[in-house]
N, C-alpha and C. Protein backbone atom coordinates (compact mmCIF):
# COMPACT_ATOMS: atom_id res chain seq x y z
N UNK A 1 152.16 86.84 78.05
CA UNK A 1 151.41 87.51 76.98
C UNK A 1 151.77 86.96 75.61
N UNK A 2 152.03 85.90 75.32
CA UNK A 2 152.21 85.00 73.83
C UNK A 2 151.18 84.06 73.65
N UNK A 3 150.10 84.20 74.49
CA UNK A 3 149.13 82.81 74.20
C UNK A 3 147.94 83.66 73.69
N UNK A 4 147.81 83.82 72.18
CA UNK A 4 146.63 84.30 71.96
C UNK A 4 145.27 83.40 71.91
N UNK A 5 144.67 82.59 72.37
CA UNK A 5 143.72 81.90 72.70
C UNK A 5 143.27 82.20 73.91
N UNK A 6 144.34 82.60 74.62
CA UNK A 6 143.93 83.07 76.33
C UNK A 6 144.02 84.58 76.80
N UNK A 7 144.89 85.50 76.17
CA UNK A 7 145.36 86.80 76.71
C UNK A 7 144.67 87.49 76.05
N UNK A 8 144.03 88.60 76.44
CA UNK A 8 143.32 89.68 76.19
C UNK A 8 143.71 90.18 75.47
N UNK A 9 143.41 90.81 74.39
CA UNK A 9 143.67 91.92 73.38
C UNK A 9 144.57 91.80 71.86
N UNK A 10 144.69 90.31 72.47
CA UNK A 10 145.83 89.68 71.38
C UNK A 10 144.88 89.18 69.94
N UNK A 11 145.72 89.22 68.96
CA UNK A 11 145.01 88.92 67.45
C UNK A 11 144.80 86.80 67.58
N UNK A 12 144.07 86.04 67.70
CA UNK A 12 144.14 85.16 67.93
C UNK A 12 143.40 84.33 66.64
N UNK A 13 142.62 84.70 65.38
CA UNK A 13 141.79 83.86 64.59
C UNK A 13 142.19 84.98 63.17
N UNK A 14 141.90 84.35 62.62
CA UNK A 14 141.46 84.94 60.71
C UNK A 14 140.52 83.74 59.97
N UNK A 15 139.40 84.83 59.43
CA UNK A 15 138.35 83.74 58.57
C UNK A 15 138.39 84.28 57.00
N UNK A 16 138.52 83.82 56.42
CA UNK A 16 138.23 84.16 55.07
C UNK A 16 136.43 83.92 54.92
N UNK A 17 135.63 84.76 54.56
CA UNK A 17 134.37 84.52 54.05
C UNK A 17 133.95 84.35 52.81
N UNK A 18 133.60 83.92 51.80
CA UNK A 18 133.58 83.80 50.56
C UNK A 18 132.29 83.25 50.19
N UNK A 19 131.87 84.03 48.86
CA UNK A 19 130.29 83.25 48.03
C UNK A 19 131.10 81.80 47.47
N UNK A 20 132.41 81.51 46.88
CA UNK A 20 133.09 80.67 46.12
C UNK A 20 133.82 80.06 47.10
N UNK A 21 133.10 78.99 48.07
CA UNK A 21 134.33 77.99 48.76
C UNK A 21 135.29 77.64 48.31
N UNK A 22 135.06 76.66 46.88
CA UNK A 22 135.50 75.81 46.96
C UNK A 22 136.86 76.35 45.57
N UNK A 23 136.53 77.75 44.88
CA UNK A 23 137.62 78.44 44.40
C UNK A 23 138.52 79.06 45.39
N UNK A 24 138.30 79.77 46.48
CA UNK A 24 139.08 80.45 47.46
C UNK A 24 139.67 79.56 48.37
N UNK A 25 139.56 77.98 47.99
CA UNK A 25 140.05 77.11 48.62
C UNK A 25 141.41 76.74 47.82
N UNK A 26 140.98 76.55 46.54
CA UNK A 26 142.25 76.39 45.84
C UNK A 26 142.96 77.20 46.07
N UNK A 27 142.53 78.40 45.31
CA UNK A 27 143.47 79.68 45.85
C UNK A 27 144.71 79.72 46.50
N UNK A 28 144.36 79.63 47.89
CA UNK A 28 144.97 79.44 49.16
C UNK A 28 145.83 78.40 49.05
N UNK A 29 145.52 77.10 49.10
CA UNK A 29 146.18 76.25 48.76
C UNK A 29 147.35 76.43 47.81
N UNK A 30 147.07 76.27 46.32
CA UNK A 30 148.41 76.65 45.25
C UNK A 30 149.13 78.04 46.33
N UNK A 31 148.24 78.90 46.58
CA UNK A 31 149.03 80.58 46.82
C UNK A 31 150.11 80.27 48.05
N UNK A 32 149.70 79.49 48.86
CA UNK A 32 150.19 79.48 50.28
C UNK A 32 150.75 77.90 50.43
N UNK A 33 149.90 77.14 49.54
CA UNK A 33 150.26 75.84 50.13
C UNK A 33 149.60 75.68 51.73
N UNK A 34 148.81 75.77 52.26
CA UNK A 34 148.12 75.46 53.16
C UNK A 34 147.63 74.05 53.06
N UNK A 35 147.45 73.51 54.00
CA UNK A 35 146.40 72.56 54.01
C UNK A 35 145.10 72.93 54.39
N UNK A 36 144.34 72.39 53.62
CA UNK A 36 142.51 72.64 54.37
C UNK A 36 142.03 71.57 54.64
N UNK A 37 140.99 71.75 55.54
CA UNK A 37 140.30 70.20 56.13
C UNK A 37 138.94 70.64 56.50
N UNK A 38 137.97 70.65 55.43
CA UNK A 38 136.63 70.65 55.76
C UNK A 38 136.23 70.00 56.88
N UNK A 39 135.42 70.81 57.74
CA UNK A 39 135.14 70.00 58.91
C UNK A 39 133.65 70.88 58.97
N UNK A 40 132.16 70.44 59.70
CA UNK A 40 131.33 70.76 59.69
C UNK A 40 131.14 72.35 60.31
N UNK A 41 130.40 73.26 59.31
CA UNK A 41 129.89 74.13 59.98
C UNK A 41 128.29 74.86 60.29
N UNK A 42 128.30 75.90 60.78
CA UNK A 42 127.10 76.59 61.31
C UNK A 42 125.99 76.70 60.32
N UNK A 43 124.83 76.33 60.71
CA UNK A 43 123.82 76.48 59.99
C UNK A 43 123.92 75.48 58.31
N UNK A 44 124.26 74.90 57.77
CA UNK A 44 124.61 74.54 56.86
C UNK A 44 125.86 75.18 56.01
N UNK A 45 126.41 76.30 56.23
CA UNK A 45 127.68 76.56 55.92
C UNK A 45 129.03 75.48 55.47
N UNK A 46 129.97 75.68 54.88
CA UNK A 46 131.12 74.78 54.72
C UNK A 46 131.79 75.73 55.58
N UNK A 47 132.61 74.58 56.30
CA UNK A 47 134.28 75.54 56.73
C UNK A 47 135.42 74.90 56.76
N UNK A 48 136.24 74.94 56.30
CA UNK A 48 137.87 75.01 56.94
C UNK A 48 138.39 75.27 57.48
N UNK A 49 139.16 74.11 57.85
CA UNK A 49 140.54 74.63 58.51
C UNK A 49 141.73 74.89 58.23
N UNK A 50 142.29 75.79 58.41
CA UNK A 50 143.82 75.95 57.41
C UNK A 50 144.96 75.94 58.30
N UNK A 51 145.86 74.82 57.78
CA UNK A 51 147.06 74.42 58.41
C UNK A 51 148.42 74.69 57.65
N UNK A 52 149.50 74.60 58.04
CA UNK A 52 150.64 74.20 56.82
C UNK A 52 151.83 73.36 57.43
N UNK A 53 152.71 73.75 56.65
CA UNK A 53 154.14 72.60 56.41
C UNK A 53 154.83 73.27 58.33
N UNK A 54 154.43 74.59 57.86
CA UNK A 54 154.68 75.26 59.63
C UNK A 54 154.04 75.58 60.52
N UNK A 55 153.24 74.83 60.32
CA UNK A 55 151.99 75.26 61.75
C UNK A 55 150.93 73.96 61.85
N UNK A 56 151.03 73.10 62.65
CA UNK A 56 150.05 71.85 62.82
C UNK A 56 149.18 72.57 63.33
N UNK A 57 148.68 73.26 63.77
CA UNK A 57 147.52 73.63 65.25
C UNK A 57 146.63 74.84 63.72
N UNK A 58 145.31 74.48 63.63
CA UNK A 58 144.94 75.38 62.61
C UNK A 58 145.16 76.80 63.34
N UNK A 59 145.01 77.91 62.08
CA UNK A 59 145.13 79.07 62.29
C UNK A 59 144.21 79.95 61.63
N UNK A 60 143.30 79.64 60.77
CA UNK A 60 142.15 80.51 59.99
C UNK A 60 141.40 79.39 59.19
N UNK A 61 140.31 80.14 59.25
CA UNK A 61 139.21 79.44 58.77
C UNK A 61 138.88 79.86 57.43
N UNK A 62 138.21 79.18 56.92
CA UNK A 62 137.67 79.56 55.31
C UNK A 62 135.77 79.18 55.28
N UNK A 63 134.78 80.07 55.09
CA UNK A 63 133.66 79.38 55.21
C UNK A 63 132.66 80.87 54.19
N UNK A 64 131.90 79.90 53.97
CA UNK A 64 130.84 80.01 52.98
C UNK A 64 130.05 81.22 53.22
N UNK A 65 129.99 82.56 52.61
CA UNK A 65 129.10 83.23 52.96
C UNK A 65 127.39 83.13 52.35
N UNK A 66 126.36 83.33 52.82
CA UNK A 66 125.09 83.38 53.01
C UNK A 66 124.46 84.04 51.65
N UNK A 67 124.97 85.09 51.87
CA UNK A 67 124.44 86.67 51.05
C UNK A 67 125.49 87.22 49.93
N UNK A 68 125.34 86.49 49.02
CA UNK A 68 126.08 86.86 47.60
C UNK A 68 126.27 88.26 47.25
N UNK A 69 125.14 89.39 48.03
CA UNK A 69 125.51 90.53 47.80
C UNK A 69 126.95 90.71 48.57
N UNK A 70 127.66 90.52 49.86
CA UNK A 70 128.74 90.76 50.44
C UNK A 70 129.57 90.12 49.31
N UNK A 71 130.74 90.90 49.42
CA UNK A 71 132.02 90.80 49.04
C UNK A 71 132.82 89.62 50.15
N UNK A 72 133.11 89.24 49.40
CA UNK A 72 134.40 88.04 50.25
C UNK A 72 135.35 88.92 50.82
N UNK A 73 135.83 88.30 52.07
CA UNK A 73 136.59 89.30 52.69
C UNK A 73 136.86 88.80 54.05
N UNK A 74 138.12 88.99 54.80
CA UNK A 74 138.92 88.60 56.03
C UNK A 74 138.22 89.12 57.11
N UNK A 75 138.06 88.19 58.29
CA UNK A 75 137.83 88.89 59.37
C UNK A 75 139.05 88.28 60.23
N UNK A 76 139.38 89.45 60.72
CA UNK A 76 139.97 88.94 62.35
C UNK A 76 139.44 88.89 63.31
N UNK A 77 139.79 88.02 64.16
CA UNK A 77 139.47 88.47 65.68
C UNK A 77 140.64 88.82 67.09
N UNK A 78 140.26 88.93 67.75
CA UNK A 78 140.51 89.82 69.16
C UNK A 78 140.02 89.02 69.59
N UNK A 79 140.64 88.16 70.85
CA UNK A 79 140.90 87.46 72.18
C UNK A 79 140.36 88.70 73.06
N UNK A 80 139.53 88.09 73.72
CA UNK A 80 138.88 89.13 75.25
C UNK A 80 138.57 88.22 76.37
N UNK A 81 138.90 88.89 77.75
CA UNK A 81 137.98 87.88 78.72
C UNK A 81 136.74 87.86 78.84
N UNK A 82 135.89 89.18 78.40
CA UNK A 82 134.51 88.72 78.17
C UNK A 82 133.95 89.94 77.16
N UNK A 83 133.32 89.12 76.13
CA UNK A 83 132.44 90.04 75.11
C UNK A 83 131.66 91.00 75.13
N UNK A 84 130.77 90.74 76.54
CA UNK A 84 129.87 91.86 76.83
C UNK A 84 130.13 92.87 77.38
N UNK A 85 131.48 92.99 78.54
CA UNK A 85 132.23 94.36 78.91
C UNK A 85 132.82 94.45 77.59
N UNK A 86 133.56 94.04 76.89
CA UNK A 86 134.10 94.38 75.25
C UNK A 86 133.15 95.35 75.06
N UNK A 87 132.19 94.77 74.65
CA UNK A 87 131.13 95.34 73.56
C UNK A 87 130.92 96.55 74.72
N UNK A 88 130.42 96.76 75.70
CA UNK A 88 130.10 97.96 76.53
C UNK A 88 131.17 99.03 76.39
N UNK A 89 132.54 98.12 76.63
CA UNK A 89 133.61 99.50 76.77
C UNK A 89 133.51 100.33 74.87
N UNK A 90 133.33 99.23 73.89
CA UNK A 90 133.46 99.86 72.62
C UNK A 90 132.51 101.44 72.44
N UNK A 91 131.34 100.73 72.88
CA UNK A 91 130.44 102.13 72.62
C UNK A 91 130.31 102.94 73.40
N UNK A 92 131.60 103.13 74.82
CA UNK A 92 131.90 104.05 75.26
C UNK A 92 132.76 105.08 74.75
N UNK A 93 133.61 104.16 74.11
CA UNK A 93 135.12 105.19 73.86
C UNK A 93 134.21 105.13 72.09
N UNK A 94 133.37 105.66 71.41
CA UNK A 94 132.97 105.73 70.42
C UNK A 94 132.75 104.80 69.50
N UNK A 95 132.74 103.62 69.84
CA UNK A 95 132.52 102.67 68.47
C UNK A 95 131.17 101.96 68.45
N UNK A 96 130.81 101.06 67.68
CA UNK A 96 129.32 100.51 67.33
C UNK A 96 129.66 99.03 67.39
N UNK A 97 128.11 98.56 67.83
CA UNK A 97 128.57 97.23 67.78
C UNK A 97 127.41 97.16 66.22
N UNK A 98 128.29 95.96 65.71
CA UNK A 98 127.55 95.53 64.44
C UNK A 98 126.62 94.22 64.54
N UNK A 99 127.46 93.48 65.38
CA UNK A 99 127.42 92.06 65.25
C UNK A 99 126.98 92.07 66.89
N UNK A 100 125.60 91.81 67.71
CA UNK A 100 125.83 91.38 68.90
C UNK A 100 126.46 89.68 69.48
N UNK A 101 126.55 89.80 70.76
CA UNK A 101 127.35 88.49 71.04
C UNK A 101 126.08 87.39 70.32
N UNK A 102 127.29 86.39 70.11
CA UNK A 102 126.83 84.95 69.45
C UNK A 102 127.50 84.22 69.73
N UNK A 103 127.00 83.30 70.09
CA UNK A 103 127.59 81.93 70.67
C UNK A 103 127.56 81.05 69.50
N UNK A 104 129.28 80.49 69.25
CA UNK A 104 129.88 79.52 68.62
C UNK A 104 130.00 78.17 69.08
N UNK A 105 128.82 77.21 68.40
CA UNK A 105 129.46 75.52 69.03
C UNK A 105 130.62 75.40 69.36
N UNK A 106 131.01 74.79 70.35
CA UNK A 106 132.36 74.80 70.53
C UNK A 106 133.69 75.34 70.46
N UNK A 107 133.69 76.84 70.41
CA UNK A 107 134.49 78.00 70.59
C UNK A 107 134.35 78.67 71.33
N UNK A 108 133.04 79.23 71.68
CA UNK A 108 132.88 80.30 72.81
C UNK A 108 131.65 81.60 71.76
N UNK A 109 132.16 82.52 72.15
CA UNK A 109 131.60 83.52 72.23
C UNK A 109 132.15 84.50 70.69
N UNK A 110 131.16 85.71 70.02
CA UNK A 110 132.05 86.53 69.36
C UNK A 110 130.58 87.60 69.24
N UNK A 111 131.89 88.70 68.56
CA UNK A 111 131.02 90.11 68.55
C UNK A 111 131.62 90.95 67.33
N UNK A 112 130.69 91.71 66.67
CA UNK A 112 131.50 92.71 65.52
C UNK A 112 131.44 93.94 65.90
N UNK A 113 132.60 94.61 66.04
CA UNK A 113 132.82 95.66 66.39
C UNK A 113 133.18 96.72 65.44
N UNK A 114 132.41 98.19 65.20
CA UNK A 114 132.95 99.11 64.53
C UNK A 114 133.53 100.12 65.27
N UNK A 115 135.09 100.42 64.57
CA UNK A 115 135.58 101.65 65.47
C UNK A 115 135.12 102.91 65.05
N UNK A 116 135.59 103.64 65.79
CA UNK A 116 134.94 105.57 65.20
C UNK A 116 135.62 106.09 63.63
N UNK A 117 136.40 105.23 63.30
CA UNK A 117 136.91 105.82 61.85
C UNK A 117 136.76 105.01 60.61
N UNK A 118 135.55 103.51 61.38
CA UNK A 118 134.95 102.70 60.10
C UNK A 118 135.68 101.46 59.98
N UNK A 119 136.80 101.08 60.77
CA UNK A 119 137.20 100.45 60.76
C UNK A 119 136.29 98.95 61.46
N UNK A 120 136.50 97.79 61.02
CA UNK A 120 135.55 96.49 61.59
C UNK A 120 136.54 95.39 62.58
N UNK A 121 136.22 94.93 63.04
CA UNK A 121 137.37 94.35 63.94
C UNK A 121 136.09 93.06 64.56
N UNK A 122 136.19 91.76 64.79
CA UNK A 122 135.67 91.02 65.49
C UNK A 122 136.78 90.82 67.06
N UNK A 123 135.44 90.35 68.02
CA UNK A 123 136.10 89.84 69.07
C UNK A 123 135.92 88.70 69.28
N UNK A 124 136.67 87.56 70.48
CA UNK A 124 135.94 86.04 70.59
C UNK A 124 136.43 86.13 72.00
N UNK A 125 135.54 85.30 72.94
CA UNK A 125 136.15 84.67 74.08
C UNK A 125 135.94 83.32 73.96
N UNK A 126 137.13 82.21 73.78
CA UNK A 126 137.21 81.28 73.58
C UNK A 126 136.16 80.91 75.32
N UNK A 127 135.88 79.45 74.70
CA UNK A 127 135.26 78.54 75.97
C UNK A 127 134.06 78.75 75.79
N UNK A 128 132.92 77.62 76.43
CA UNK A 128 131.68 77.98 76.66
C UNK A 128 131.22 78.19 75.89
């Protein structure tokens, strides 16, 4: 249970979303010292990858939001073996889905999930 890319339920991604790439890039950088590495994304979007002095293998993304009305803001995700029992069990035990499944080039799968007290949480199943 230490491999969050593979084990269920584990915190495995963070994205920063932002109207201002290429300020919330600096940011990060001076704040953290990260490295970033633009690499192509969805739909015409920018994204990053963010690395550092302690971690070669990226660990969060940075990418361009759409809709200037949203606020910039973190998402996590949740490692699952599959999105669509995810998403089924959520709106059993009370929560909403926001986001239905979407398929990521070369990542797999993801879903936005609201819990019963408003809270937002994404899921992913890597692969496929």
């Amino acid at each position: 249970m230490d491999k969050p890319f593979e084990d269920h339920g584990l915190f495995s991604w963070s994205e920063l979303m932002t109207p201002d790439f290429d300020q919330s890039c600096r940011f990060y950088e001076s704040m953290f010292g990260w490295k970033l590495k633009e690499v192509p994304g969805r739909n015409g979007s920018r994204y990053a990858l963010a690395t550092s002095n302690n971690a070669s293998e990226p660990f969060a993304g940075i990418l361009t939001l759409d809709d200037n009305d949203i606020q910039a803001h973190w998402r996590t995700y949740v490692t699952v073996d599959c999105v669509e029992e995810t998403l089924r069990k959520a709106e059993l035990v009370g929560g909403s889905v926001l986001v239905p499944v979407t398929i990521i080039e070369r990542v797999g799968k993801i879903a936005v999930i609201e819990d019963p007290c408003g809270a937002i949480i994404s899921v992913i199943e890597y692969g496929s």
